[in-house]
N, C-alpha and C. Protein backbone atom coordinates (compact mmCIF):
# COMPACT_ATOMS: atom_id res chain seq x y z
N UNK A 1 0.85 -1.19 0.00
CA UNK A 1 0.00 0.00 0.00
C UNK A 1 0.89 1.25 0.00
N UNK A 2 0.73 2.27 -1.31
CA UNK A 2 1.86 3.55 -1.35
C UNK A 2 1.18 4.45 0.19
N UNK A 3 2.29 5.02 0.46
CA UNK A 3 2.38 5.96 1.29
C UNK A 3 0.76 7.28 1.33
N UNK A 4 0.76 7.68 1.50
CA UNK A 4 -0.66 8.10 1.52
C UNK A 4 0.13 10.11 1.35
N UNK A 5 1.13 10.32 2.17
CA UNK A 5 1.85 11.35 2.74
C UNK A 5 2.98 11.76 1.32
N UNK A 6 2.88 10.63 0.07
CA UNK A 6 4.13 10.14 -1.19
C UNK A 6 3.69 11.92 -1.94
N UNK A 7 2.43 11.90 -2.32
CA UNK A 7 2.25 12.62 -3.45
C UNK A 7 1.59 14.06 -3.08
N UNK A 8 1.45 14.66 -1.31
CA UNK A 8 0.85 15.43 -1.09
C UNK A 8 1.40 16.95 -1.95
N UNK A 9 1.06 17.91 -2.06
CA UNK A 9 1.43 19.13 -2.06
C UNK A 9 0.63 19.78 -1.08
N UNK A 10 0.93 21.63 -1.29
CA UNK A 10 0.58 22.65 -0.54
C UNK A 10 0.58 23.69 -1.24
N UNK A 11 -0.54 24.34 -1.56
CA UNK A 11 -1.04 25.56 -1.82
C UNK A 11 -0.72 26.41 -0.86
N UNK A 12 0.36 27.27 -1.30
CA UNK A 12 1.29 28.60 -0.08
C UNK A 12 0.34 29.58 -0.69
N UNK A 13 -0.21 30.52 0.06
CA UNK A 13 -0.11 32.45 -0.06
C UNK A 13 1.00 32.58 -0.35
N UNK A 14 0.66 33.70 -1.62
CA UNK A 14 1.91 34.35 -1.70
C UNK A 14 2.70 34.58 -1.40
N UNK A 15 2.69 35.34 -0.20
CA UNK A 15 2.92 35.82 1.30
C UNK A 15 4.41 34.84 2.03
N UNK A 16 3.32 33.92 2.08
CA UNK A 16 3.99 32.52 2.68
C UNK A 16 5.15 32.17 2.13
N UNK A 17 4.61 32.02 0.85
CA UNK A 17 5.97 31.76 -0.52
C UNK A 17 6.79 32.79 -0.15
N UNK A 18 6.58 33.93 -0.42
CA UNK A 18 7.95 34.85 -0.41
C UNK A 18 8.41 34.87 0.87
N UNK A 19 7.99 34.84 1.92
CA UNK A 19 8.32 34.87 3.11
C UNK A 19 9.85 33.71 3.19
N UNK A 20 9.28 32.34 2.92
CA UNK A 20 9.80 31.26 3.06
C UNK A 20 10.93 31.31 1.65
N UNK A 21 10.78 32.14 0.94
CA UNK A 21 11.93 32.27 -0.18
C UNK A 21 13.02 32.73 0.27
N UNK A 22 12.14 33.81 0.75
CA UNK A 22 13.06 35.45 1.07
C UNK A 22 14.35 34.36 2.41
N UNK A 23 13.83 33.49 3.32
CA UNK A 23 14.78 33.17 4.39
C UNK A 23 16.01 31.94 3.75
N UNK A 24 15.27 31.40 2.38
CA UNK A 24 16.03 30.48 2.04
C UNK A 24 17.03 31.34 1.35
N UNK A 25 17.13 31.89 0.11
CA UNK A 25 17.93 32.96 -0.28
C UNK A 25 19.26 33.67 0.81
N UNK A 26 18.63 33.59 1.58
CA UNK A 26 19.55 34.35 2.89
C UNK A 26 20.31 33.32 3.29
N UNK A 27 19.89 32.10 3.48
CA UNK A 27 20.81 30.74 4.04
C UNK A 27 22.04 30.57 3.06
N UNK A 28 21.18 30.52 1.55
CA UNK A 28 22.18 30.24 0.43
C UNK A 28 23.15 30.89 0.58
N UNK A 29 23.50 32.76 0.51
CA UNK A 29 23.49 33.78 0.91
C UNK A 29 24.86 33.11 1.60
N UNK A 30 24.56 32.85 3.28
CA UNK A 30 25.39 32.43 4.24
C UNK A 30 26.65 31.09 3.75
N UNK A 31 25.72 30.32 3.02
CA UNK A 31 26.82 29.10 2.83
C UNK A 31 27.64 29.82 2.08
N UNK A 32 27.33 30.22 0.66
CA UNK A 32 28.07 31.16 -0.22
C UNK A 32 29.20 31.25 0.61
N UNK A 33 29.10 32.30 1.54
CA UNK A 33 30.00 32.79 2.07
C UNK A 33 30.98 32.13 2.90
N UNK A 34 30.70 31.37 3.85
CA UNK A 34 31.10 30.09 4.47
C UNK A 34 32.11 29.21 3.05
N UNK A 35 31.75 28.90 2.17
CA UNK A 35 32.49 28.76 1.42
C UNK A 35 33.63 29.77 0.61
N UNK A 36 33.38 30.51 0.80
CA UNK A 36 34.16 31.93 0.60
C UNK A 36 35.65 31.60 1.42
N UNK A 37 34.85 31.70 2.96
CA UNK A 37 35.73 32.56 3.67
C UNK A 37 36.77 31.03 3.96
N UNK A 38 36.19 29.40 3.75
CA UNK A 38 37.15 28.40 3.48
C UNK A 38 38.36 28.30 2.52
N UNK A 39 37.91 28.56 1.72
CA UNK A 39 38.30 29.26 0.01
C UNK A 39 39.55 30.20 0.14
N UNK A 40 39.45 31.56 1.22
CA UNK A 40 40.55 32.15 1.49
C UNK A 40 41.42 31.67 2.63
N UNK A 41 40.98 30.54 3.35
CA UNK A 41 41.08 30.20 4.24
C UNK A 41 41.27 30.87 5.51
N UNK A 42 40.24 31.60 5.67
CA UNK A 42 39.53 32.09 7.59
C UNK A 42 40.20 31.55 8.31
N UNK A 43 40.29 31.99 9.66
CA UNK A 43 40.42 31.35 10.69
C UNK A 43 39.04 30.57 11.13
N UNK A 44 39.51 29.42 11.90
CA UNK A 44 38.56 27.93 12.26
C UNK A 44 37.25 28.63 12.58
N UNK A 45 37.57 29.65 12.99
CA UNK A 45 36.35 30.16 14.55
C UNK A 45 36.06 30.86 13.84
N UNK A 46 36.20 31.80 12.94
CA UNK A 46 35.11 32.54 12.45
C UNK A 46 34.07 31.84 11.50
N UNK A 47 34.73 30.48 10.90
CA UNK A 47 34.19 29.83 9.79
C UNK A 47 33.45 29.44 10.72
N UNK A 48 33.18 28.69 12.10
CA UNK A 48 32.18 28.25 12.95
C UNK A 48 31.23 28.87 13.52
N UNK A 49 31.60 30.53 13.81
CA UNK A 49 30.56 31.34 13.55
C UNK A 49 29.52 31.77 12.78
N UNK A 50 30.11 31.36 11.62
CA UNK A 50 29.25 31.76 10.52
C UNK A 50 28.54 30.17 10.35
N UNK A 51 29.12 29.01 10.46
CA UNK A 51 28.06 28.09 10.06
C UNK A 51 27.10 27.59 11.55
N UNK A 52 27.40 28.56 12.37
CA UNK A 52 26.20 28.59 13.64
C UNK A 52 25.19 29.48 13.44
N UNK A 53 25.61 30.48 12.81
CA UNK A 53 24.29 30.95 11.94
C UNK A 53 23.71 31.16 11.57
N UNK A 54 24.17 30.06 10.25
CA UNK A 54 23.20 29.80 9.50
C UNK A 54 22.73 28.38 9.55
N UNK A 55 23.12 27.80 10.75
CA UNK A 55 22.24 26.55 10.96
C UNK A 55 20.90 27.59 12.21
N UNK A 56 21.23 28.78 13.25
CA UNK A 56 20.47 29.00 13.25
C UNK A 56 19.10 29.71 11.84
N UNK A 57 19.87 30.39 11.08
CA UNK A 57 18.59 30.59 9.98
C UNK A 57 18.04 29.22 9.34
N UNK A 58 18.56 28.05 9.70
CA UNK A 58 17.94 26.68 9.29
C UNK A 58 16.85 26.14 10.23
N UNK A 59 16.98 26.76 11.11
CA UNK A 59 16.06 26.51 12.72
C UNK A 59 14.74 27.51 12.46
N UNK A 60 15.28 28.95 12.40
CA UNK A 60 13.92 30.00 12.18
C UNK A 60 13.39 29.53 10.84
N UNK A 61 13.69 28.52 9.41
CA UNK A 61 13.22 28.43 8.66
C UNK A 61 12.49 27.36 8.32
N UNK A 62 12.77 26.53 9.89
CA UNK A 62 11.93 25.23 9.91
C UNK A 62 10.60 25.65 10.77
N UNK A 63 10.85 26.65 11.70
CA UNK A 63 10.25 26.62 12.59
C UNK A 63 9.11 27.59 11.85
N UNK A 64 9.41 28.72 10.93
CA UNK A 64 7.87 29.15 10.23
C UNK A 64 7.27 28.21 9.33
N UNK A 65 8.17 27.12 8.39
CA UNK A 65 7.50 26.00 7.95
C UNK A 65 6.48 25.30 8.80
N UNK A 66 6.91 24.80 9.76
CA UNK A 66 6.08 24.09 10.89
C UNK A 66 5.19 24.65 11.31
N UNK A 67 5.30 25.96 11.61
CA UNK A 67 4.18 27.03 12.46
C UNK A 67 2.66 27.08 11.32
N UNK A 68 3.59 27.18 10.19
CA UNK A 68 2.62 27.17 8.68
C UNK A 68 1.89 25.66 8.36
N UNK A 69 2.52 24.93 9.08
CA UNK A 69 1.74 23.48 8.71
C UNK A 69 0.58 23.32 9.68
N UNK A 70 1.03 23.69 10.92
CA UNK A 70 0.31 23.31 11.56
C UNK A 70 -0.88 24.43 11.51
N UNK A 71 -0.88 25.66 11.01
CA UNK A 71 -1.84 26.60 10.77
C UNK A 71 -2.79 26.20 9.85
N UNK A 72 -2.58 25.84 9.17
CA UNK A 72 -3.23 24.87 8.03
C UNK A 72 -3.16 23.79 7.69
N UNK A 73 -2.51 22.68 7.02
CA UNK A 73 -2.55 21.72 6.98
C UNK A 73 -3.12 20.82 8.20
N UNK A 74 -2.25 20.57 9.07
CA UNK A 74 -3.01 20.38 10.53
C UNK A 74 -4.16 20.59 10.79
N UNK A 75 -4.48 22.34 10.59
CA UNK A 75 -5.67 22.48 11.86
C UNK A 75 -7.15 21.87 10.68
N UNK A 76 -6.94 21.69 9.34
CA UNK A 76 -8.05 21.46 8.35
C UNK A 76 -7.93 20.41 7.92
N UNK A 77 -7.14 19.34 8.20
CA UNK A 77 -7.14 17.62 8.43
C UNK A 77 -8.24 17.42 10.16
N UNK A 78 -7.74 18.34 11.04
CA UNK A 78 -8.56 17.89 12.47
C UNK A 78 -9.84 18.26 12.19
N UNK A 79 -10.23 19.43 11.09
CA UNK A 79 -11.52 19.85 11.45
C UNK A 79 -12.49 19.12 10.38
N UNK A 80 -11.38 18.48 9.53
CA UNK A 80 -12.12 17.13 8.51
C UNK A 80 -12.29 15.84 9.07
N UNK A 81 -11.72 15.94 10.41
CA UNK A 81 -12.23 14.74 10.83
C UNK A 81 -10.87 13.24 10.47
N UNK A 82 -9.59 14.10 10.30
CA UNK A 82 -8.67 12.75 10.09
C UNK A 82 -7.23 13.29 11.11
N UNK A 83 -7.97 12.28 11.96
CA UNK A 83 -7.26 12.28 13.33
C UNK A 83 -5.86 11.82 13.02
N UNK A 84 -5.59 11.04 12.07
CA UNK A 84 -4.30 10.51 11.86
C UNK A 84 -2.87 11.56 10.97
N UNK A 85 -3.49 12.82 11.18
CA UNK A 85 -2.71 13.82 11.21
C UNK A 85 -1.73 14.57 12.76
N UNK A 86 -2.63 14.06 13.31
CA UNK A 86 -1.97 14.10 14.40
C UNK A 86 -0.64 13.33 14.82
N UNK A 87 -0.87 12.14 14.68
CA UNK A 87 0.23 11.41 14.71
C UNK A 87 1.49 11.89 14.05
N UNK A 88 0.78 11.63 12.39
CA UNK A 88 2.06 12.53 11.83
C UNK A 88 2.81 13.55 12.13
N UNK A 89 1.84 14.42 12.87
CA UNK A 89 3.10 15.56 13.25
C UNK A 89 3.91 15.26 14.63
N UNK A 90 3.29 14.17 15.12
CA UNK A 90 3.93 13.76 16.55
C UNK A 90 5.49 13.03 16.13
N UNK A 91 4.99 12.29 14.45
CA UNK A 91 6.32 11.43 14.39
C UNK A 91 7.11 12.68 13.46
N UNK A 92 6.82 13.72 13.32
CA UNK A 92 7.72 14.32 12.61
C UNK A 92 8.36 15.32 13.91
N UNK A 93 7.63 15.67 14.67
CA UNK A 93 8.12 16.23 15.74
C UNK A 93 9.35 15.71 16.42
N UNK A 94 8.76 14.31 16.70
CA UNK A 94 9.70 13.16 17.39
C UNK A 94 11.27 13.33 16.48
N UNK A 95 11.07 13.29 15.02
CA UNK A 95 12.06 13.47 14.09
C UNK A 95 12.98 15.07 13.92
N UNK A 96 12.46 15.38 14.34
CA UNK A 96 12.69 17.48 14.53
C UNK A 96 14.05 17.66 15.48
N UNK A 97 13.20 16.90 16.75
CA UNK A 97 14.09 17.24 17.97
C UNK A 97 15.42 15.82 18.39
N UNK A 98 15.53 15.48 17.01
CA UNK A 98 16.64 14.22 17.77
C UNK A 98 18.15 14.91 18.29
């Protein structure tokens, strides 16, 4: 039996989209540079500064993804009546914070 979760999409707001562009752009942005400053070869610690980050802009860019799922996707699976959305976000949660 295929995955049920294989072929979903998501209809973003605009909004949403650019929002969630605008932070990815900025990450790219960061590695760019991170590769840059390897490239001239930085010192260790600043190169670790910079990829702390932008693993934090990988954190604020999961965390409006998520905030956005669960605003919608989530809350209009519970109010359709398919409880087994819940789970899912419990096992993706579970998967979030290892």
């Amino acid at each position: 039996m295929p995955c049920k979760h294989c072929h979903e999409t998501k209809q973003r707001t605009p909004q949403e989209y650019d929002k969630l562009i605008h932070r990815l752009n900025r990450i790219e942005g960061q590695i760019r540079g991170i590769r840059g400053m390897l490239e001239k070869d930085a010192y260790c610690i600043d190169i670790l500064m910079q990829v702390s980050a932008a693993n934090a802009a990988l954190n604020a860019f999961s965390k409006e993804l998520l905030g956005n799922h669960i605003r919608t996707c989530v809350k209009e699976d519970i109010l359709a009546g398919q409880e087994d959305t819940v789970e899912e976000l419990v096992a993706t949660l579970q998967k979030l914070m290892k």
